[in-house]
C-alpha atoms as a PDB file:
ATOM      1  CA  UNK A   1      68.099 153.270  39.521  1.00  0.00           C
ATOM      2  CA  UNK A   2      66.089 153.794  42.238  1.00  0.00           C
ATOM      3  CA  UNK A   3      66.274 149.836  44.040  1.00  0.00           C
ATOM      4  CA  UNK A   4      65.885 149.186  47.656  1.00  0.00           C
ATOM      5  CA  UNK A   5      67.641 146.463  49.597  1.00  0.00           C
ATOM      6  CA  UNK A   6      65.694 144.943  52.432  1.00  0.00           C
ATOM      7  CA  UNK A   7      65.642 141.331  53.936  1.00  0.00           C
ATOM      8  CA  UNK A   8      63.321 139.012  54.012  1.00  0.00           C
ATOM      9  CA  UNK A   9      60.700 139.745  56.934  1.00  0.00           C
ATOM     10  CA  UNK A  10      57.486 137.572  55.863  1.00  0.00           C
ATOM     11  CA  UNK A  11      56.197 134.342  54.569  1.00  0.00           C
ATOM     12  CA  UNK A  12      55.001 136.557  51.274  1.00  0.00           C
ATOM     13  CA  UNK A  13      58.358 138.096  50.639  1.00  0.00           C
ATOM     14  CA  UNK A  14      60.142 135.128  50.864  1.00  0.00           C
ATOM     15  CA  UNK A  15      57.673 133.510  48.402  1.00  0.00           C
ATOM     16  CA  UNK A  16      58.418 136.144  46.043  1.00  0.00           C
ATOM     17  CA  UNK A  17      62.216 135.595  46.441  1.00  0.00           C
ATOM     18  CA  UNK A  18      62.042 131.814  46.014  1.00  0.00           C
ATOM     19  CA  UNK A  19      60.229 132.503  42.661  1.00  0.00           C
ATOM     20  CA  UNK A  20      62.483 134.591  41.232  1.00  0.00           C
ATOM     21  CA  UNK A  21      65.038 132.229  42.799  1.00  0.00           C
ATOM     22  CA  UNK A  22      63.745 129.248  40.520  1.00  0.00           C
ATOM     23  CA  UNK A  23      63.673 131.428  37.320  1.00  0.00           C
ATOM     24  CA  UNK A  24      67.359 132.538  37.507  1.00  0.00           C
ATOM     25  CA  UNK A  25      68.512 128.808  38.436  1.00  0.00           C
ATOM     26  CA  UNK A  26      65.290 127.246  36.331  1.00  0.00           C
ATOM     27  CA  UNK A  27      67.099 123.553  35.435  1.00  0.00           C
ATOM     28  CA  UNK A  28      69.705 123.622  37.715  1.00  0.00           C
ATOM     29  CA  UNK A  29      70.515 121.605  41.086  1.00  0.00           C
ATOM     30  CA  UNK A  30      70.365 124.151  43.356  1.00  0.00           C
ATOM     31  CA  UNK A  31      66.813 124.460  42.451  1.00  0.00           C
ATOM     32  CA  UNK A  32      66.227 120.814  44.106  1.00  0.00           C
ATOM     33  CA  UNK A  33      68.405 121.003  46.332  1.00  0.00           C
ATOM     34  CA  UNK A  34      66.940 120.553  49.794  1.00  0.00           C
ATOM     35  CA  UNK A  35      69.471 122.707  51.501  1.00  0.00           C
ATOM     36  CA  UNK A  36      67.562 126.076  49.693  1.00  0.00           C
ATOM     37  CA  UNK A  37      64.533 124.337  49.854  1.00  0.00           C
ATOM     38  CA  UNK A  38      61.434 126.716  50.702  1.00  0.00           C
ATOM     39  CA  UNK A  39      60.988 125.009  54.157  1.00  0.00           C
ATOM     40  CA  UNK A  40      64.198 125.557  54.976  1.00  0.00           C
ATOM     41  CA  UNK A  41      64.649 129.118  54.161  1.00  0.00           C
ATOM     42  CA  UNK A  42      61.280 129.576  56.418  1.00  0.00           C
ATOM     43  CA  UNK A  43      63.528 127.925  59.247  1.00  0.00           C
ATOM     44  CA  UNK A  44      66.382 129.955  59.013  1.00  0.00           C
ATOM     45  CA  UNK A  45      63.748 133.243  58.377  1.00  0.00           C
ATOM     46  CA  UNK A  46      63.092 132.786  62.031  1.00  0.00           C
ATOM     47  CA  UNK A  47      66.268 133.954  63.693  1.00  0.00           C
ATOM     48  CA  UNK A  48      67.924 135.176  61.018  1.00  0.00           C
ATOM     49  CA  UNK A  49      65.981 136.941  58.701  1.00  0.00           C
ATOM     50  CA  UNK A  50      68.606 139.925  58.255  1.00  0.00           C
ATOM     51  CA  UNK A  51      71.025 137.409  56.501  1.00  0.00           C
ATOM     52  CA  UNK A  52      68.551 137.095  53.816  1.00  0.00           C
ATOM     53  CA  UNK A  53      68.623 139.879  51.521  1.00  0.00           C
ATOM     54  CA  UNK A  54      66.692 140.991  48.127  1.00  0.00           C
ATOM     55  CA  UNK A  55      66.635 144.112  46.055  1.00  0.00           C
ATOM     56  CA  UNK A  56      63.590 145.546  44.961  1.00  0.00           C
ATOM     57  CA  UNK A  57      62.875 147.795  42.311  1.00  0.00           C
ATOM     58  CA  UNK A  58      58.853 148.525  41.800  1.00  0.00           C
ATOM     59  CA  UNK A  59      57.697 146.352  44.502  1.00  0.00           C
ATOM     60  CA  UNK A  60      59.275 143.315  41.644  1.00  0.00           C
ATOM     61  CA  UNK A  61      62.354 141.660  43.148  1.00  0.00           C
ATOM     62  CA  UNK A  62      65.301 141.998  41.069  1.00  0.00           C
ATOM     63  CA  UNK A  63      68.291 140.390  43.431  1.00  0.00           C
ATOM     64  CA  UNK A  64      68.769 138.072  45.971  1.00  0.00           C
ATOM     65  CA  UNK A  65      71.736 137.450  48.552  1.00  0.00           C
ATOM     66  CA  UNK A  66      71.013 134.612  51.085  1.00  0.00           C
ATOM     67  CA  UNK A  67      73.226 133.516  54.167  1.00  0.00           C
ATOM     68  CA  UNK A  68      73.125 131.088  56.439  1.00  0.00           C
ATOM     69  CA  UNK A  69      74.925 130.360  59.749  1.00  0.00           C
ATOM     70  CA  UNK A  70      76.931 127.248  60.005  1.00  0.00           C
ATOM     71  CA  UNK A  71      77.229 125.109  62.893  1.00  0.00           C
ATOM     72  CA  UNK A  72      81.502 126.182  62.810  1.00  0.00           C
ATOM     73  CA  UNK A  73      81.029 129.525  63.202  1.00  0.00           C
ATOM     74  CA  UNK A  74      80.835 130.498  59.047  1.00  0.00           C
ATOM     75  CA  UNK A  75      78.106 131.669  57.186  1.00  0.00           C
ATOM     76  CA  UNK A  76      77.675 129.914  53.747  1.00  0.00           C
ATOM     77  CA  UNK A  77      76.327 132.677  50.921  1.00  0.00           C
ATOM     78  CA  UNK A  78      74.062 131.269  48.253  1.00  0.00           C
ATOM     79  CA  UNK A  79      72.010 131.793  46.572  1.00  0.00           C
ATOM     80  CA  UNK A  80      72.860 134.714  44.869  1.00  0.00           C
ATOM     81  CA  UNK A  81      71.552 136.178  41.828  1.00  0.00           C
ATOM     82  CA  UNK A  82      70.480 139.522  39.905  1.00  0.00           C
ATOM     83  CA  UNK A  83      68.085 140.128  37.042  1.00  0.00           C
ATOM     84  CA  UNK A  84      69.964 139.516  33.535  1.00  0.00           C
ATOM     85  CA  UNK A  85      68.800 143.504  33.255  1.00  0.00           C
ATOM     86  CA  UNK A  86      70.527 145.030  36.283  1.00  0.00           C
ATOM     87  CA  UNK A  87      73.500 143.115  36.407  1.00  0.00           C
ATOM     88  CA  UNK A  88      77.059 144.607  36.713  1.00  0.00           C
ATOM     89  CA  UNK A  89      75.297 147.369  37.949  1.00  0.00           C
ATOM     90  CA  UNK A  90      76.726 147.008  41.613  1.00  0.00           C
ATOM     91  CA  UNK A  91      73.467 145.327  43.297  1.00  0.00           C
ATOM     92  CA  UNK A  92      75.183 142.039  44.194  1.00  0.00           C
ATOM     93  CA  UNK A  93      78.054 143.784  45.660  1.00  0.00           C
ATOM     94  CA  UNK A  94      75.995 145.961  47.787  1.00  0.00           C
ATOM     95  CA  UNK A  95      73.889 142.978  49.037  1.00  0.00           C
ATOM     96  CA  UNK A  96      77.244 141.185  49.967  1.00  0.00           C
ATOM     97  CA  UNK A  97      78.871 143.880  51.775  1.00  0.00           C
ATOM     98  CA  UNK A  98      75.758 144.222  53.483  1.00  0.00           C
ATOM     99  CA  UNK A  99      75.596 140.492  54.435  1.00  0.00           C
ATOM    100  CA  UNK A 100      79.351 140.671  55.571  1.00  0.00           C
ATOM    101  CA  UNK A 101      78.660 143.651  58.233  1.00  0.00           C
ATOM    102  CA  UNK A 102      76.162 141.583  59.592  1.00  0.00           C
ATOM    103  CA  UNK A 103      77.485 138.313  59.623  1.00  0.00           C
ATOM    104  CA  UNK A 104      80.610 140.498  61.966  1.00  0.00           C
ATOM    105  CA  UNK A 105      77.110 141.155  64.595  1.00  0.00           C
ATOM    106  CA  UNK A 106      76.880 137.649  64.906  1.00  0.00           C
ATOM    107  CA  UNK A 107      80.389 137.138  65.679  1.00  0.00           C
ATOM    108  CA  UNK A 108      81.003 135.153  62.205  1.00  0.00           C
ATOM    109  CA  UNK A 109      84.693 134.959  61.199  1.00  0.00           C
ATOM    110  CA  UNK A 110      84.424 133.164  57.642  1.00  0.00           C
ATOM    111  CA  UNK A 111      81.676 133.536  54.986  1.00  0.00           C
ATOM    112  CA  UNK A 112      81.947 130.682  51.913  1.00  0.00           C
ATOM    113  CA  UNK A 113      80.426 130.242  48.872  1.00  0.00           C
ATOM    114  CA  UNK A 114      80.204 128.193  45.981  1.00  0.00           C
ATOM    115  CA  UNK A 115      80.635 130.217  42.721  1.00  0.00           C
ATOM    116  CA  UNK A 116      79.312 129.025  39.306  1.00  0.00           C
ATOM    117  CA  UNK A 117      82.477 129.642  36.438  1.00  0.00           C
ATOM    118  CA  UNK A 118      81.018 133.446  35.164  1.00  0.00           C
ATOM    119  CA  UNK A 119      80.773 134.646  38.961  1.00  0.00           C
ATOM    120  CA  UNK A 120      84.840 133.548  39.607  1.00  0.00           C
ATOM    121  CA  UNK A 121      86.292 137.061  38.985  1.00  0.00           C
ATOM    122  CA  UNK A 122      83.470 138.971  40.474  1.00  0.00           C
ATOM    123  CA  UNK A 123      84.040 136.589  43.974  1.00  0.00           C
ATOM    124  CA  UNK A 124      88.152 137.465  43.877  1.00  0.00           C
ATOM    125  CA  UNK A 125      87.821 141.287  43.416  1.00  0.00           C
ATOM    126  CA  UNK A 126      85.848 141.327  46.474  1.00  0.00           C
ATOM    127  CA  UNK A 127      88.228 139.578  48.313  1.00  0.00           C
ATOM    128  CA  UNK A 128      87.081 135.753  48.343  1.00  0.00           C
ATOM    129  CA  UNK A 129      89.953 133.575  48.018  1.00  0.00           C
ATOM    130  CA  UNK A 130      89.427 130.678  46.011  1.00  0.00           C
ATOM    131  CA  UNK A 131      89.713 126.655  46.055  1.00  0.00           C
ATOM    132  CA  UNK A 132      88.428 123.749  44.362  1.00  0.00           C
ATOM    133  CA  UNK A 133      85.799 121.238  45.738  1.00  0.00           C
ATOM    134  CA  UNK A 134      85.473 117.807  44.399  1.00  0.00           C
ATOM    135  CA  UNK A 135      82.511 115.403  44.771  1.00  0.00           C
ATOM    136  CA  UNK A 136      80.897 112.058  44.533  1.00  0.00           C
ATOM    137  CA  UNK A 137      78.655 110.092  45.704  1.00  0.00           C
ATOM    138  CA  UNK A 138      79.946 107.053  43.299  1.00  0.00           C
ATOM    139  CA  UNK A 139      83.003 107.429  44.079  1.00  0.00           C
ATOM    140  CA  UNK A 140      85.672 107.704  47.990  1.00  0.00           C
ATOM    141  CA  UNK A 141      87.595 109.862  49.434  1.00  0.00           C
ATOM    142  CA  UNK A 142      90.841 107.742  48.381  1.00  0.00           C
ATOM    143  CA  UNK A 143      89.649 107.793  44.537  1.00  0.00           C
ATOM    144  CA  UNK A 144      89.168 111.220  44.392  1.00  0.00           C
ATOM    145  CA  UNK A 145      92.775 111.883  45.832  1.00  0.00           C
ATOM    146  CA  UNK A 146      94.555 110.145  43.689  1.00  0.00           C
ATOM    147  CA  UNK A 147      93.920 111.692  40.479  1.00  0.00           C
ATOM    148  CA  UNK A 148      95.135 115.036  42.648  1.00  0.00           C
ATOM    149  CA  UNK A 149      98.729 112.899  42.476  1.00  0.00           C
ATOM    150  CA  UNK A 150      99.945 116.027  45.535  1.00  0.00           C
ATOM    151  CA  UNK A 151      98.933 118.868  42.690  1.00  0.00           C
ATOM    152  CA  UNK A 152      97.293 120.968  45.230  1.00  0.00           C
ATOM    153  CA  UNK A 153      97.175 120.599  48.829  1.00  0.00           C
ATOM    154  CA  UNK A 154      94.670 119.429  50.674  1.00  0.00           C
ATOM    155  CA  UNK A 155      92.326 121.702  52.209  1.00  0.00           C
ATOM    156  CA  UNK A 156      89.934 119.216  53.581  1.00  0.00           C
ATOM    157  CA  UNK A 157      88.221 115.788  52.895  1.00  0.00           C
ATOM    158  CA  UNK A 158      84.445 115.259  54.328  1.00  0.00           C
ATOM    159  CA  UNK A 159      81.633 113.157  54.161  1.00  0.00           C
ATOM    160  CA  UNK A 160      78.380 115.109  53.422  1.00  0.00           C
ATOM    161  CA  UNK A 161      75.110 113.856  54.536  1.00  0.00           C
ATOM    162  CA  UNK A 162      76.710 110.727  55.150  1.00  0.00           C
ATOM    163  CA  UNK A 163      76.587 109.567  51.598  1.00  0.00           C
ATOM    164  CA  UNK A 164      78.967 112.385  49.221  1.00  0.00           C
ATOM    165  CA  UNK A 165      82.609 112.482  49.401  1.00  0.00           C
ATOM    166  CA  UNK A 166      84.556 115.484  49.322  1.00  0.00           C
ATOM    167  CA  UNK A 167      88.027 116.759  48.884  1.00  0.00           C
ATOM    168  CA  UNK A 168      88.881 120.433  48.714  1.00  0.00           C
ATOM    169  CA  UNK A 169      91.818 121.544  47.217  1.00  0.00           C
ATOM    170  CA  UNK A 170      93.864 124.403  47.382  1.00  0.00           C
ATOM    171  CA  UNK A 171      94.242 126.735  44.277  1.00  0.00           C
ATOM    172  CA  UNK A 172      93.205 130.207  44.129  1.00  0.00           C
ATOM    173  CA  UNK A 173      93.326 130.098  40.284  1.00  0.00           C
ATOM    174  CA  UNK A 174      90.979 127.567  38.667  1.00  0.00           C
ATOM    175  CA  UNK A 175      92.429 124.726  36.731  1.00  0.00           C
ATOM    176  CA  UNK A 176      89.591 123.909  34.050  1.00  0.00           C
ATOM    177  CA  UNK A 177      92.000 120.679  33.035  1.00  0.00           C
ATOM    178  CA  UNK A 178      91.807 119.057  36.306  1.00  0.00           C
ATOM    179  CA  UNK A 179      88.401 120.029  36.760  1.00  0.00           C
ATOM    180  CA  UNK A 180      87.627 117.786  33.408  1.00  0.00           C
ATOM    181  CA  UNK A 181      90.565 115.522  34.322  1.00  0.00           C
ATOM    182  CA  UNK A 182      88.163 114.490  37.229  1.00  0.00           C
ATOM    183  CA  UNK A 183      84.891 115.213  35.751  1.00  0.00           C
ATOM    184  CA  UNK A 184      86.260 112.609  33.114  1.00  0.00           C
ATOM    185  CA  UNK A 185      88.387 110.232  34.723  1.00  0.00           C
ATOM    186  CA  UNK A 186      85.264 109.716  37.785  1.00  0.00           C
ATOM    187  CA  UNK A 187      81.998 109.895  35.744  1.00  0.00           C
ATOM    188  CA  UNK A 188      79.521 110.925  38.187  1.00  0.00           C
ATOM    189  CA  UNK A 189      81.912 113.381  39.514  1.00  0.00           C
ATOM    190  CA  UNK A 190      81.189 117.064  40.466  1.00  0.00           C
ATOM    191  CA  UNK A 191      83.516 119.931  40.717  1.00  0.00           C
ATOM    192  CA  UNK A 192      83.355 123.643  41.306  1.00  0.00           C
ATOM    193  CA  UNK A 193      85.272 126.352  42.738  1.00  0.00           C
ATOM    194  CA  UNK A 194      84.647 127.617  46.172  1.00  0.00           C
ATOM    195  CA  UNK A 195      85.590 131.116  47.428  1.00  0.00           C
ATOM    196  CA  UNK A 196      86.419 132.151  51.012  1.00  0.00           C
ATOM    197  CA  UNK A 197      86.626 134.973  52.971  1.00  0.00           C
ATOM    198  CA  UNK A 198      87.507 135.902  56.777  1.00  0.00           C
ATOM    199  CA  UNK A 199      86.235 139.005  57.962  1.00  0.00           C
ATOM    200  CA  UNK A 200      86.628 138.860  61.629  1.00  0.00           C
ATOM    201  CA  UNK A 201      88.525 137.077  64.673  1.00  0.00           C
ATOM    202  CA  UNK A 202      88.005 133.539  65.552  1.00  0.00           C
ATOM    203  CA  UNK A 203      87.241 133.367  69.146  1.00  0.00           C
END
């Protein structure tokens, strides 16, 4: 299969990507989420183009691999996505590899992702180690750590945006029960696993 892997280096290419983008993840949130947002994808395109990445096969795009830098020195991967006709076919991996090597040019030390339950395995055999990430806008910080009762340790709590609370949990295997324990027990309540990888030296 004769695909090419470039990244995004105009306004029109990125259009195309963002459309395919919104046909793989048609009805989900990531869709509106303003984080991947158009707007904000032209932002980052500015300085870091190269950490955007899409495969192309007949001038159609078939793959994409987006990064973008954090403001702690990580890159956060997403969205990522192949054609239901060339997956397991080694395009993702190739993108991601790719991403890594350049994400070590920019002096990056940690890349993190958020992986959706059929991606899990393919994120641990290249590497990613894995953990779970709870959230709410409903509900605190304190709620949310209860129903953890010291199961897992604590990776991290946070406040995103000012508005969603968020505690991380260590496990590098997922638990579906606690993930409906909480999804349950907090309606409201989001969960998914979260893989992470170092690939250099913090400075």
């Amino acid at each position: 299969m004769n695909y090419i892997i470039k990244n995004v280096s105009s306004k029109q290419e990125l259009k195309k990507a963002f459309d395919f983008l919104r046909i793989i993840f048609s009805g989900m949130p990531v869709v509106e989420n303003p984080v991947y947002s158009l707007e904000k994808w032209e932002e980052r395109m500015k300085n870091h183009s190269d950490l955007m990445l899409y495969a192309s096969l007949d001038s159609e795009v078939i793959g994409i691999v987006f990064g973008r830098i954090n403001d702690n020195n990580s890159i956060t991967i997403g969205p990522v996505a192949v054609h239901e006709n060339y997956r397991g076919s080694g395009i993702a991996k190739e993108m991601i590899y790719l991403l890594e090597e350049r994400a070590i040019y920019y002096g990056i030390y940690s890349i993190n992702l958020g992986a959706v339950e059929s991606a899990e395995k393919f994120y641990s055999k290249l590497g990613y180690i894995g953990s779970l990430l709870i959230q709410s806008q409903i509900h605190s910080i304190e709620q949310l750590l209860s129903l953890n009762n010291n199961r897992y340790n604590v990776k991290f709590t946070n406040i995103y945006d000012g508005k969603v609370s968020q505690v991380c949990l260590e496990l590098t295997e997922p638990d579906r029960d606690l993930q409906k324990e909480y999804e349950s027990f907090f309606p409201g309540c989001y969960t998914q696993m979260m893989y992470c990888k170092n690939i250099g030296t913090k400075n």
